[in-house]
Protein backbone atom coordinates (compact mmCIF):
# COMPACT_ATOMS: atom_id res chain seq x y z
CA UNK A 1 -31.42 -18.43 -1.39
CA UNK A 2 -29.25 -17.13 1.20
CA UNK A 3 -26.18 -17.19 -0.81
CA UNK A 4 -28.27 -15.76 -3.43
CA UNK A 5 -29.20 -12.51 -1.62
CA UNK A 6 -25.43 -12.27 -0.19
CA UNK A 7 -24.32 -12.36 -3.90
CA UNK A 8 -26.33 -9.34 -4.82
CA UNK A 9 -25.17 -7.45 -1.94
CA UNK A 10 -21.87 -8.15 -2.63
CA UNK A 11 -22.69 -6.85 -6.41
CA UNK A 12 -24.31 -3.80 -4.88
CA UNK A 13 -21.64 -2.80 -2.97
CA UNK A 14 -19.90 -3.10 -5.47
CA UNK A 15 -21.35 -1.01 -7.89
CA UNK A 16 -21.67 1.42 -5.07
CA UNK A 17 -17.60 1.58 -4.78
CA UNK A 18 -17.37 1.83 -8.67
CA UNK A 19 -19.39 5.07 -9.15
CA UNK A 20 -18.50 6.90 -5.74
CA UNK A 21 -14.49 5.95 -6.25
CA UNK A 22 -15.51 7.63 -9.77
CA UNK A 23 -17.24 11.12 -8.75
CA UNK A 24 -14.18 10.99 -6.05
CA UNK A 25 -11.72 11.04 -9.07
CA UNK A 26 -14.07 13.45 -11.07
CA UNK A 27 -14.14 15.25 -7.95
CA UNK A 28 -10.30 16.12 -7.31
CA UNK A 29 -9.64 16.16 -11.04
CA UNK A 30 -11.91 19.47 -11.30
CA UNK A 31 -10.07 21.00 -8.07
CA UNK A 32 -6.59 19.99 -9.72
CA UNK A 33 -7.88 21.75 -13.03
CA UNK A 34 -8.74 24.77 -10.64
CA UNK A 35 -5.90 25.24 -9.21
CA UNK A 36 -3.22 24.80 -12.29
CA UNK A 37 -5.64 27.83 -13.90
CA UNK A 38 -4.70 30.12 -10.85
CA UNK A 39 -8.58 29.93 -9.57
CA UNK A 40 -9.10 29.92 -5.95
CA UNK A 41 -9.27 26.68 -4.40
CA UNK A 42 -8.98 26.80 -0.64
CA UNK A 43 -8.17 23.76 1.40
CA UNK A 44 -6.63 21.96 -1.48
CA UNK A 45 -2.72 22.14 -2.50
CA UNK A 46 -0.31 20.41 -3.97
CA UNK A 47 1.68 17.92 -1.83
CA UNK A 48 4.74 16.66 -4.36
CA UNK A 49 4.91 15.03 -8.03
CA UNK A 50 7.08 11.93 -8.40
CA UNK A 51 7.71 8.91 -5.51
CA UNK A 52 10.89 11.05 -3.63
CA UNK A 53 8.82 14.34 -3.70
CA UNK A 54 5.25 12.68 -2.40
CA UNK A 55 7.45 10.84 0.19
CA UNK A 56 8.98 14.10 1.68
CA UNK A 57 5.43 15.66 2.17
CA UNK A 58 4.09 12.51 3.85
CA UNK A 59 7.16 12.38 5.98
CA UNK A 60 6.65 16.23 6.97
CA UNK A 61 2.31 15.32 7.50
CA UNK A 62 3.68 12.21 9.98
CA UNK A 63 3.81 14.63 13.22
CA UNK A 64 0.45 16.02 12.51
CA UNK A 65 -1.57 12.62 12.79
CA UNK A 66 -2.91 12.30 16.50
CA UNK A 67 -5.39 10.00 16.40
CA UNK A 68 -5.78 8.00 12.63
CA UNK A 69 -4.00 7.30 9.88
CA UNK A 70 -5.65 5.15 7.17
CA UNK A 71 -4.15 4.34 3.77
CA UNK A 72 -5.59 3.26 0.42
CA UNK A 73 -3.72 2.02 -2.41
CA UNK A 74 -5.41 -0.06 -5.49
CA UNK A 75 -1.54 -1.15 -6.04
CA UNK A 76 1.38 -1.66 -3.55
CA UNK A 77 4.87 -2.29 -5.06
CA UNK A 78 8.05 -3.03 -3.39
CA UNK A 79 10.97 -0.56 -3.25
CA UNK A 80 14.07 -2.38 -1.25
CA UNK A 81 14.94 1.54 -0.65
CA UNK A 82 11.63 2.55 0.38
CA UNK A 83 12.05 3.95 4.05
CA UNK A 84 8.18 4.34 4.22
CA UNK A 85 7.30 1.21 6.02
CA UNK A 86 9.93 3.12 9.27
CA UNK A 87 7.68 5.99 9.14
CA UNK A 88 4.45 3.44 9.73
CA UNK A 89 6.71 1.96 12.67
CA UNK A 90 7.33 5.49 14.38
CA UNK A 91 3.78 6.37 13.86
CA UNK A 92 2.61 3.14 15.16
CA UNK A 93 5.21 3.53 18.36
CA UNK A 94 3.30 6.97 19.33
CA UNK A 95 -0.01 5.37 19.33
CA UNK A 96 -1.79 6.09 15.83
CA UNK A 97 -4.48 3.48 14.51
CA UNK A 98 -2.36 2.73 11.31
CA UNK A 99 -4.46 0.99 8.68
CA UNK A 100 -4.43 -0.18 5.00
CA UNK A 101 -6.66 -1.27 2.31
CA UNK A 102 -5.33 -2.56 -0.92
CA UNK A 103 -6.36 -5.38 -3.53
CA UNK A 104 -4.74 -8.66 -3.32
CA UNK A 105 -2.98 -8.35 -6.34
CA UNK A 106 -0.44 -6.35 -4.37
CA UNK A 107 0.44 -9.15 -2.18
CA UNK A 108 1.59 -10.94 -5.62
CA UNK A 109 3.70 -7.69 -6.68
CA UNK A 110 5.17 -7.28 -2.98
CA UNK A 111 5.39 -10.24 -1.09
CA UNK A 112 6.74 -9.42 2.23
CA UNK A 113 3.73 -6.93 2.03
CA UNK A 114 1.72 -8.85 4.80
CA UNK A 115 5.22 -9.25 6.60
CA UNK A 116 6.39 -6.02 7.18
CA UNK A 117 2.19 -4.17 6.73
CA UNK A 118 0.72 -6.32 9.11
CA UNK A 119 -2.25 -4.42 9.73
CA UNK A 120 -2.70 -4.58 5.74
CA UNK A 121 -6.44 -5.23 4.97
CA UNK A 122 -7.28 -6.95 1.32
CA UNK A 123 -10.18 -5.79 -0.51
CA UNK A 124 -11.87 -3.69 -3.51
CA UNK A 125 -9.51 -0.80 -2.93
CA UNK A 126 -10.45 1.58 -6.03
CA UNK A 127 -9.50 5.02 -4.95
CA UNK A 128 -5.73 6.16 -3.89
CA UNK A 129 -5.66 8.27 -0.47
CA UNK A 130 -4.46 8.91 2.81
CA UNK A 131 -6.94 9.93 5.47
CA UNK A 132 -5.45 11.73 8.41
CA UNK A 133 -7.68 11.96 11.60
CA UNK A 134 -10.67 11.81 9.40
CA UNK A 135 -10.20 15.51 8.65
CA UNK A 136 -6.93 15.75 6.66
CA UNK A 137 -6.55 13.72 3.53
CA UNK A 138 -4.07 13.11 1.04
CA UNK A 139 -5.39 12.08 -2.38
CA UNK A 140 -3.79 11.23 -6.36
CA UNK A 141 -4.33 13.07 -9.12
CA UNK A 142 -3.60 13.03 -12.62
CA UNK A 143 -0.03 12.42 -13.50
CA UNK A 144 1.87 14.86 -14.70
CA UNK A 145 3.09 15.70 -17.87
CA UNK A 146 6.40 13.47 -17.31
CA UNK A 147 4.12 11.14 -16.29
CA UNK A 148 4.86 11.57 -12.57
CA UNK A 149 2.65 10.61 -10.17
CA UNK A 150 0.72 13.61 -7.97
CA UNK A 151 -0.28 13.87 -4.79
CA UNK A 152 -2.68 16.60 -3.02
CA UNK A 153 -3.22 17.70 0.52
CA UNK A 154 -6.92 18.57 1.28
CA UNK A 155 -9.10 19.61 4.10
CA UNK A 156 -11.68 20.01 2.19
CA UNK A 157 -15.08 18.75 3.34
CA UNK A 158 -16.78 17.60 -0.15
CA UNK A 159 -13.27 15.71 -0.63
CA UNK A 160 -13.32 14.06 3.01
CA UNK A 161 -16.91 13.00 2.77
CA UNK A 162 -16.74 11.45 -0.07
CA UNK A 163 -12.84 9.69 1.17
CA UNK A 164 -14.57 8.60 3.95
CA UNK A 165 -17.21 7.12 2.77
CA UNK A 166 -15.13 5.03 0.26
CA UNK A 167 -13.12 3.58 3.63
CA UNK A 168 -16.58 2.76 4.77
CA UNK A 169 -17.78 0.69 2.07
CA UNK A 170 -14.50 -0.82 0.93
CA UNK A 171 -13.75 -1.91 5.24
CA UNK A 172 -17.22 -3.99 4.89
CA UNK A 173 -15.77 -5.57 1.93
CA UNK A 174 -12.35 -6.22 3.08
CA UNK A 175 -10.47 -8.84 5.28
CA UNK A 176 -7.36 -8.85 6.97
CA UNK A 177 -4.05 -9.40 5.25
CA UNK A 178 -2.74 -11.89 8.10
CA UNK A 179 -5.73 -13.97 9.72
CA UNK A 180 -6.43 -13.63 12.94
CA UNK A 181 -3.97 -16.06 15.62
CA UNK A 182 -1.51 -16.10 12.64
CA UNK A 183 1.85 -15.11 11.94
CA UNK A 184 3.08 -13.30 8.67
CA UNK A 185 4.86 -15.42 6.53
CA UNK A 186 8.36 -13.43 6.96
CA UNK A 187 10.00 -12.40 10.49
CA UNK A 188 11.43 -9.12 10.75
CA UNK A 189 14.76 -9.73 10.18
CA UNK A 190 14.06 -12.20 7.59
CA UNK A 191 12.35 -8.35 5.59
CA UNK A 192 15.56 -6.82 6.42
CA UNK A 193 17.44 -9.63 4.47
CA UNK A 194 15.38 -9.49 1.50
CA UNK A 195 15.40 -5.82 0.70
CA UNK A 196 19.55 -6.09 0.80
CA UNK A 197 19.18 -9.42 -1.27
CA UNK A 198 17.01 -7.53 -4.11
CA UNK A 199 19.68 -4.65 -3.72
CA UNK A 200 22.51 -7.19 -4.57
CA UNK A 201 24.23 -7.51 -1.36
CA UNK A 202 26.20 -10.21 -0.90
CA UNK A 203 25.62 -12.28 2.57
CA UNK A 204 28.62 -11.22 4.73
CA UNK A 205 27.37 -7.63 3.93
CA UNK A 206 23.99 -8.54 4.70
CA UNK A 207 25.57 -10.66 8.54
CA UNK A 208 27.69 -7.38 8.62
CA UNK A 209 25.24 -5.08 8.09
CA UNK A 210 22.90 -6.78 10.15
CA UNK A 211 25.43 -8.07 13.07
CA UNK A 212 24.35 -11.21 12.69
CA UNK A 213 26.60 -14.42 12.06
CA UNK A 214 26.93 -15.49 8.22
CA UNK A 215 24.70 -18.99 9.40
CA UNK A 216 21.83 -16.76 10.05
CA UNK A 217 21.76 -14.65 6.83
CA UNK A 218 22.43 -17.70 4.88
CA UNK A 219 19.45 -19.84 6.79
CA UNK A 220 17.23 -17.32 5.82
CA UNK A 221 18.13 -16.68 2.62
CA UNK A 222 16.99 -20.57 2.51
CA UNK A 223 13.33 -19.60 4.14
CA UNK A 224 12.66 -16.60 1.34
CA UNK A 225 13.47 -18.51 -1.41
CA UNK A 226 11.60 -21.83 0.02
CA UNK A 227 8.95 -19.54 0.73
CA UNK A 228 8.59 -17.38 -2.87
CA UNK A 229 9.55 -21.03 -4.65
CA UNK A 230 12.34 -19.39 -6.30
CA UNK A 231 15.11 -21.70 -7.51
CA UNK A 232 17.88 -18.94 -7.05
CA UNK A 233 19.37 -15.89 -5.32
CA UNK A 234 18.35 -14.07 -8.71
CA UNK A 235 14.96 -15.01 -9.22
CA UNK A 236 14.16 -14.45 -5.60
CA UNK A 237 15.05 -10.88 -5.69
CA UNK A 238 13.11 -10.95 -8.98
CA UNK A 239 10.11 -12.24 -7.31
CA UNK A 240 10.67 -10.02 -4.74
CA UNK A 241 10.97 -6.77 -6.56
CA UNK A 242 7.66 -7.40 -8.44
CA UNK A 243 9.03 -8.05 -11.59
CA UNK A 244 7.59 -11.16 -12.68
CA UNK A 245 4.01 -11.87 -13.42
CA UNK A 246 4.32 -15.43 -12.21
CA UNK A 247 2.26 -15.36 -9.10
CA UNK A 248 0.48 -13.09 -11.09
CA UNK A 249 -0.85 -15.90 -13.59
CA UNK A 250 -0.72 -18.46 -10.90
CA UNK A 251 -3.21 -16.37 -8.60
CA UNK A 252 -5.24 -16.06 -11.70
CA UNK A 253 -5.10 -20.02 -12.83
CA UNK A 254 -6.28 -20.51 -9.09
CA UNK A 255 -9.41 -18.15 -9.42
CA UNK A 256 -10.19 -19.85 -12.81
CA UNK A 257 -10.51 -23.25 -11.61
């Protein structure tokens, strides 16, 4: 019976995240549409269209955070060029709770994900935003007509209630990425290694790069593809970089039986 009733409020919540992740959508859709007609829509702009452009406006936000800075993301690929996971590093040096919410599907499409986002929580994540000190928040809209993803800077208080009260309900539904008294799977260096690797680099420019002897790159070189059971150099970086669906359909055979 106990299981039962944990079950159903499992379901509940559930549901719960379905329809307010939808009015949030509905929500930020109708501002967007606002705006692009030249209505008035105070405390909601446009932050950047496309990875590069969204990138530059979160790097520019960074300096404002003082307290909080919590991240959700249904889907987390890997970019080896990706300079993001720096700017968590800096804003973790000055002191700002950094956290993260995303399915575990990610971990599948990014596997150094719990390596180099520690504080990476894995749950229901069914909205896309950034909350900044609980009063700033950075949300996605509809893609552009390229088909570029968009990104919008609010301070808007119908936006941020509802934001936060997705983080709520998704946190009570989430767990953490690495367990507690555990290590992630990949040391730091080890990240380092694998982002040249998926770039092509060749390991004396990786030891070079690095300034680390030729043994060391090559041992673990060993470890990642031990690790992601890849058989080569080539189908690590594959792995890697998200594009095969292998874990994918081995997470899902798992789940099945």
């Amino acid at each position: 019976m106990h299981g039962d009733s944990e079950r159903q409020h499992s379901t509940g919540a559930g549901l719960d995240l379905y329809a307010a992740a939808a009015d949030l959508t509905q929500l930020v859709s109708g501002h967007v549409v606002e705006l692009l007609a030249g209505r008035p829509t105070p405390g909601f702009r446009r932050l950047g269209v496309g990875i590069a452009q969204i990138d530059r406006g979160l790097t520019a936000l960074e300096p404002t955070a003082q307290r909080s800075v919590w991240t959700m993301h249904p889907i987390l690929g890997y970019d080896p060029a990706n300079e993001m996971t720096r700017l968590d590093d800096h804003t973790r040096r000055r002191g700002v709770d950094l956290r993260c919410i995303t399915t575990e599907r990610s971990l599948n499409l990014y596997p150094l994900l719990t390596s180099e986002i520690p504080h990476v929580h894995f749950g229901p994540a069914r909205s896309q935003f950034i909350l900044v000190d609980e009063s700033v928040a950075v949300v996605g809209g509809p893609h552009s007509e390229e088909g570029y993803p968009t990104a919008w800077l609010t301070t808007r208080s119908d936006v941020i209630t509802r934001v936060r009260a997705i983080w709520d309900l998704t946190s009570r539904l989430s767990h953490p990425g690495v367990p507690s008294g555990q290590k992630p799977p990949f040391t730091a260096r080890q990240c380092q290694i694998a982002r040249r690797l998926v770039l092509g680099a060749k390991d004396s420019t990786i030891a070079r790069d690095l300034d680390v002897s030729l043994r060391t790159v090559t041992a673990d070189v060993a470890v990642l593809l031990h690790t992601l059971g890849a058989g080569s150099r080539a189908e690590a970086a594959h792995l890697l970089a998200g594009g095969s669906h292998r874990l994918d359909a081995a997470r899902l055979r798992a789940n099945a039986t």
